[in-house]
Protein backbone atom coordinates (compact mmCIF):
# COMPACT_ATOMS: atom_id res chain seq x y z
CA UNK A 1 78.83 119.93 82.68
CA UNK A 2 81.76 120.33 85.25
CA UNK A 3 84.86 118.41 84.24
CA UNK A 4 86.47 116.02 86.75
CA UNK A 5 88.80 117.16 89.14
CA UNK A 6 91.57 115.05 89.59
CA UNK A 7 94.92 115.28 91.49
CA UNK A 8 98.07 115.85 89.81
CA UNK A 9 98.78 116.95 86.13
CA UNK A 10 99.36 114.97 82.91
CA UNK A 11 101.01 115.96 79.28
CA UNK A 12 100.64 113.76 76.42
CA UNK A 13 102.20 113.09 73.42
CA UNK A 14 103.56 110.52 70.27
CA UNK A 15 106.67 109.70 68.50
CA UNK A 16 107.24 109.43 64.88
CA UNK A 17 103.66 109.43 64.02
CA UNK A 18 102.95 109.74 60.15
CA UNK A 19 99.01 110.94 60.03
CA UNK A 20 98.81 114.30 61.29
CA UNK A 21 94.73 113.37 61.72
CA UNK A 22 95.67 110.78 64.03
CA UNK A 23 97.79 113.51 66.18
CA UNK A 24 94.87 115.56 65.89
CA UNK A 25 92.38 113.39 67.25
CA UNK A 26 94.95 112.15 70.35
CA UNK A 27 95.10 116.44 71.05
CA UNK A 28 91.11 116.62 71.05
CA UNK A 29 91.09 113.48 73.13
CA UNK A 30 93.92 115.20 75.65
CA UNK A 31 92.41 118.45 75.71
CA UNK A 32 89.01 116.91 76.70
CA UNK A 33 90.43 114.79 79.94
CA UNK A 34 92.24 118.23 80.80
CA UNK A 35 95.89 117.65 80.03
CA UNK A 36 98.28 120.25 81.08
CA UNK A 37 100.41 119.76 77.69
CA UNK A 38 100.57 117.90 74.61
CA UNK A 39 103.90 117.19 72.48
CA UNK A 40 105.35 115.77 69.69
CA UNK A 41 108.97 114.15 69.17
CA UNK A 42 109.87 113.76 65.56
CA UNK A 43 106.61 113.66 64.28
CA UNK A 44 106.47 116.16 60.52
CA UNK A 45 102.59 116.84 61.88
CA UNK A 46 100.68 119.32 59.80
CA UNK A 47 98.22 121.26 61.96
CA UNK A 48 96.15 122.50 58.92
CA UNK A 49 95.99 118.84 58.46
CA UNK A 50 95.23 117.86 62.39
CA UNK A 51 92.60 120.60 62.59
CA UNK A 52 90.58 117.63 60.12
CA UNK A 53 90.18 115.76 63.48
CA UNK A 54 91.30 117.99 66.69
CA UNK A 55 87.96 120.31 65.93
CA UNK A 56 88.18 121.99 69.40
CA UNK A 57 91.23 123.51 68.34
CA UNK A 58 93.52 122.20 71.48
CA UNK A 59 96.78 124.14 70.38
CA UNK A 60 94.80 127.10 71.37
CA UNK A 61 94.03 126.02 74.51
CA UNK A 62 96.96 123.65 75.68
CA UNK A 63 100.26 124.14 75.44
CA UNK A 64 101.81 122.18 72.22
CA UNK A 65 105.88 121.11 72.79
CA UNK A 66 107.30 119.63 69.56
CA UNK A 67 110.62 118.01 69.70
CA UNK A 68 113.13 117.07 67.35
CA UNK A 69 114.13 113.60 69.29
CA UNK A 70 113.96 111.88 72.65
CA UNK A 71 117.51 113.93 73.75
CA UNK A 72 115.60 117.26 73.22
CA UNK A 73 113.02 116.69 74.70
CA UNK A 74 112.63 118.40 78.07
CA UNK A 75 109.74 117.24 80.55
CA UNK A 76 108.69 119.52 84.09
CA UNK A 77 110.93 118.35 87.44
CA UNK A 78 109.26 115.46 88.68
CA UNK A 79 107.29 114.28 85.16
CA UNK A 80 107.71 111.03 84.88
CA UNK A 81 107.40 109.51 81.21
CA UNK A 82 105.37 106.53 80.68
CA UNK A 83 105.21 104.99 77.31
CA UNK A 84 102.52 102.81 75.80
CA UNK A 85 103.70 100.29 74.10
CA UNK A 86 103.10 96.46 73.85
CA UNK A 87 106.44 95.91 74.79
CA UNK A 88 107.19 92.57 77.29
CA UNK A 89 108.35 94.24 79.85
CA UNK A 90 105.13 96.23 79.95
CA UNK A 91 102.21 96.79 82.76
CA UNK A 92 98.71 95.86 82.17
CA UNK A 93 97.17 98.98 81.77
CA UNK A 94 94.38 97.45 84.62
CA UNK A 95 97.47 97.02 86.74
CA UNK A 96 98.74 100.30 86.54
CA UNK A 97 99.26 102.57 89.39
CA UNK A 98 99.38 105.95 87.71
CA UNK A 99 101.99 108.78 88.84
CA UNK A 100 100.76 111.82 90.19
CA UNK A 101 102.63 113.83 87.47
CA UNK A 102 103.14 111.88 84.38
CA UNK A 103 104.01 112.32 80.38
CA UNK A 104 102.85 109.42 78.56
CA UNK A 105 103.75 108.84 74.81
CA UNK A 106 102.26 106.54 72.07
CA UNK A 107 104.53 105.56 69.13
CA UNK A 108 104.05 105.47 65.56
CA UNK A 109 101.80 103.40 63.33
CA UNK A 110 102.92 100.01 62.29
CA UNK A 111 105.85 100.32 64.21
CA UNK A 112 107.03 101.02 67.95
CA UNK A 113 108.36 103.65 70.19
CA UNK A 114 112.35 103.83 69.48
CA UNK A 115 115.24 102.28 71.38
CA UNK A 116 116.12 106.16 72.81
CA UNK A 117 112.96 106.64 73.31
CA UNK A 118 112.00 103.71 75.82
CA UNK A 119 115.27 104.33 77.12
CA UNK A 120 114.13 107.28 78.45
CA UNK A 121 111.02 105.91 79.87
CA UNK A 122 109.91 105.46 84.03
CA UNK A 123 107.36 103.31 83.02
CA UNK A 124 105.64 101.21 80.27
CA UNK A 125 101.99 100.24 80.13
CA UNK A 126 100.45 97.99 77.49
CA UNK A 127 96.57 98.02 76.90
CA UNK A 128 95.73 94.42 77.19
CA UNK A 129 93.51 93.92 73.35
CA UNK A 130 94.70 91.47 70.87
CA UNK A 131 96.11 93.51 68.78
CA UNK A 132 97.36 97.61 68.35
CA UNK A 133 94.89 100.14 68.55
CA UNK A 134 94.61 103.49 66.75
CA UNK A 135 96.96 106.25 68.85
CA UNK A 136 93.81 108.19 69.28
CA UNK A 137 91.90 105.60 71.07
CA UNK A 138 94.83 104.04 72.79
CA UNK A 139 94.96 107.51 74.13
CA UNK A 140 91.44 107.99 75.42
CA UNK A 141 91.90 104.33 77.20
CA UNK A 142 95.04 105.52 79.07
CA UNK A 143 93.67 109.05 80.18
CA UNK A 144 90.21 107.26 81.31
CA UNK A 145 92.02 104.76 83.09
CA UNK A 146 93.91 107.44 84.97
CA UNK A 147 90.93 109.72 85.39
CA UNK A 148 89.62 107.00 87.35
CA UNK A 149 92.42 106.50 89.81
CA UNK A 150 93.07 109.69 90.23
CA UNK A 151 89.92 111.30 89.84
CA UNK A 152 87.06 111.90 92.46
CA UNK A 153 83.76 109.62 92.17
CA UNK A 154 81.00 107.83 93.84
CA UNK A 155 81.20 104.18 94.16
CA UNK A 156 79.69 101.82 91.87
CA UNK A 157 76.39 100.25 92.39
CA UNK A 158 77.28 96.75 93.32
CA UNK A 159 74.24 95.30 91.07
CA UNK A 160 74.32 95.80 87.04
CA UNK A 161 72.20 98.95 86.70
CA UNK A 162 72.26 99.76 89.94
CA UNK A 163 71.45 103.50 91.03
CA UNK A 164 75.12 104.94 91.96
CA UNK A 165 75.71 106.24 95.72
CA UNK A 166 75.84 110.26 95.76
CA UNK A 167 79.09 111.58 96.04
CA UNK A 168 79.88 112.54 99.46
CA UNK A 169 80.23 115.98 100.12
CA UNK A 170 84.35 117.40 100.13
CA UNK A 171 85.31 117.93 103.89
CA UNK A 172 87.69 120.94 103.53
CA UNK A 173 89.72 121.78 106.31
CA UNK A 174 87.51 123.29 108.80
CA UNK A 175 88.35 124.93 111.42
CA UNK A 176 91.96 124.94 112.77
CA UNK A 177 92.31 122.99 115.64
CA UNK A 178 94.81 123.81 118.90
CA UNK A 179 96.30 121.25 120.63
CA UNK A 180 96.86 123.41 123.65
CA UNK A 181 96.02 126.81 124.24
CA UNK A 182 93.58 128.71 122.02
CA UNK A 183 95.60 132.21 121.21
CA UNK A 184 94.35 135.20 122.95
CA UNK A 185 94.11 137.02 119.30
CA UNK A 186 91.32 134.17 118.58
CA UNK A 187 89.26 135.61 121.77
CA UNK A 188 88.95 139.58 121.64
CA UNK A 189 88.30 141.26 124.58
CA UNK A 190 84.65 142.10 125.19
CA UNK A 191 85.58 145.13 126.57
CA UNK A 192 87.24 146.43 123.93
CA UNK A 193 84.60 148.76 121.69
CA UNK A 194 87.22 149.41 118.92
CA UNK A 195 87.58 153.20 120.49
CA UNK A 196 90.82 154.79 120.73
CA UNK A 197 91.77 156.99 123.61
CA UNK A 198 91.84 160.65 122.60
């Protein structure tokens, strides 16, 4: 199976979280929808105790930043952090236009991202349910919903169990194309049999 292809990169991460399983399974979930980093900001997470739920073994594959608090932490030129959080200033996840080149982070169980934390944020999202949802989960929504804007796929059938259109083929770039004159180095000279003049 190929993985998507989608434009851009994307890090995630959470804040404070207590269950090192939960950290585990948002790292599996990452790692599968082909982040670029994962990281943790005051979080004590055991990795003997994430390995419980992250069974592909992501800090082996992705790079893993942990961070003391939101003033260490250091994100690429460019990154810009978007927490999820049902906050009221929030987006509606559906809503949501998606940087190219994000971090998002989740916060901690029972509780919220911090005051420093949301400071520090471009952007906040909220997943429209009735209620929180496990960071693992809320996770997978957020990196779905992005694959899909950012990702490359066919249409949807417009009738419920419709047969999807094929994917059109990538156009590439082709030939270059000159404006003016083609260049005389394009066009070599049929007279010219490569043989050098003793």
């Amino acid at each position: 199976m190929q993985p998507a292809r989608t434009r851009g990169y994307f890090g995630i991460g959470a804040e404070g979280v207590s269950k090192s399983a939960n950290v585990g399974a948002l790292l599996r979930t990452a790692h599968a929808f082909g982040a670029s980093f994962c990281f943790t900001l005051g979080t004590g997470f055991d990795a003997r105790a994430g390995r419980s739920a992250d069974t592909a073994g992501t800090p082996a594959h992705v790079p893993l930043w942990r961070f003391d608090d939101p003033a260490s932490m250091n994100l690429p030129d460019g990154c810009k952090l978007v927490g999820i959080e049902i906050h009221p200033d929030a987006a509606e996840l559906p809503s949501f236009r998606h940087p190219l080149s994000a971090a998002y982070v989740l916060g901690p169980e029972r509780s919220s991202l911090s005051p420093a934390l949301l400071a520090r944020c471009d952007h906040l999202v909220r997943i429209p349910t009735r209620f929180s949802l496990n960071l693992a989960v809320a996770g997978a929504l957020v990196l779905y919903d992005r694959l899909l804007q950012h990702g490359r796929f066919a249409d949807r059938p417009v009738m419920s169990g419709g047969a999807a259109e094929a994917l059109p083929a990538a156009s590439g770039h082709g030939h270059p194309v000159f404006r003016r004159n083609r260049p005389a180095w394009l066009d070599p000279d049929p007279s010219d049999t490569g043989e050098q003049e003793a």
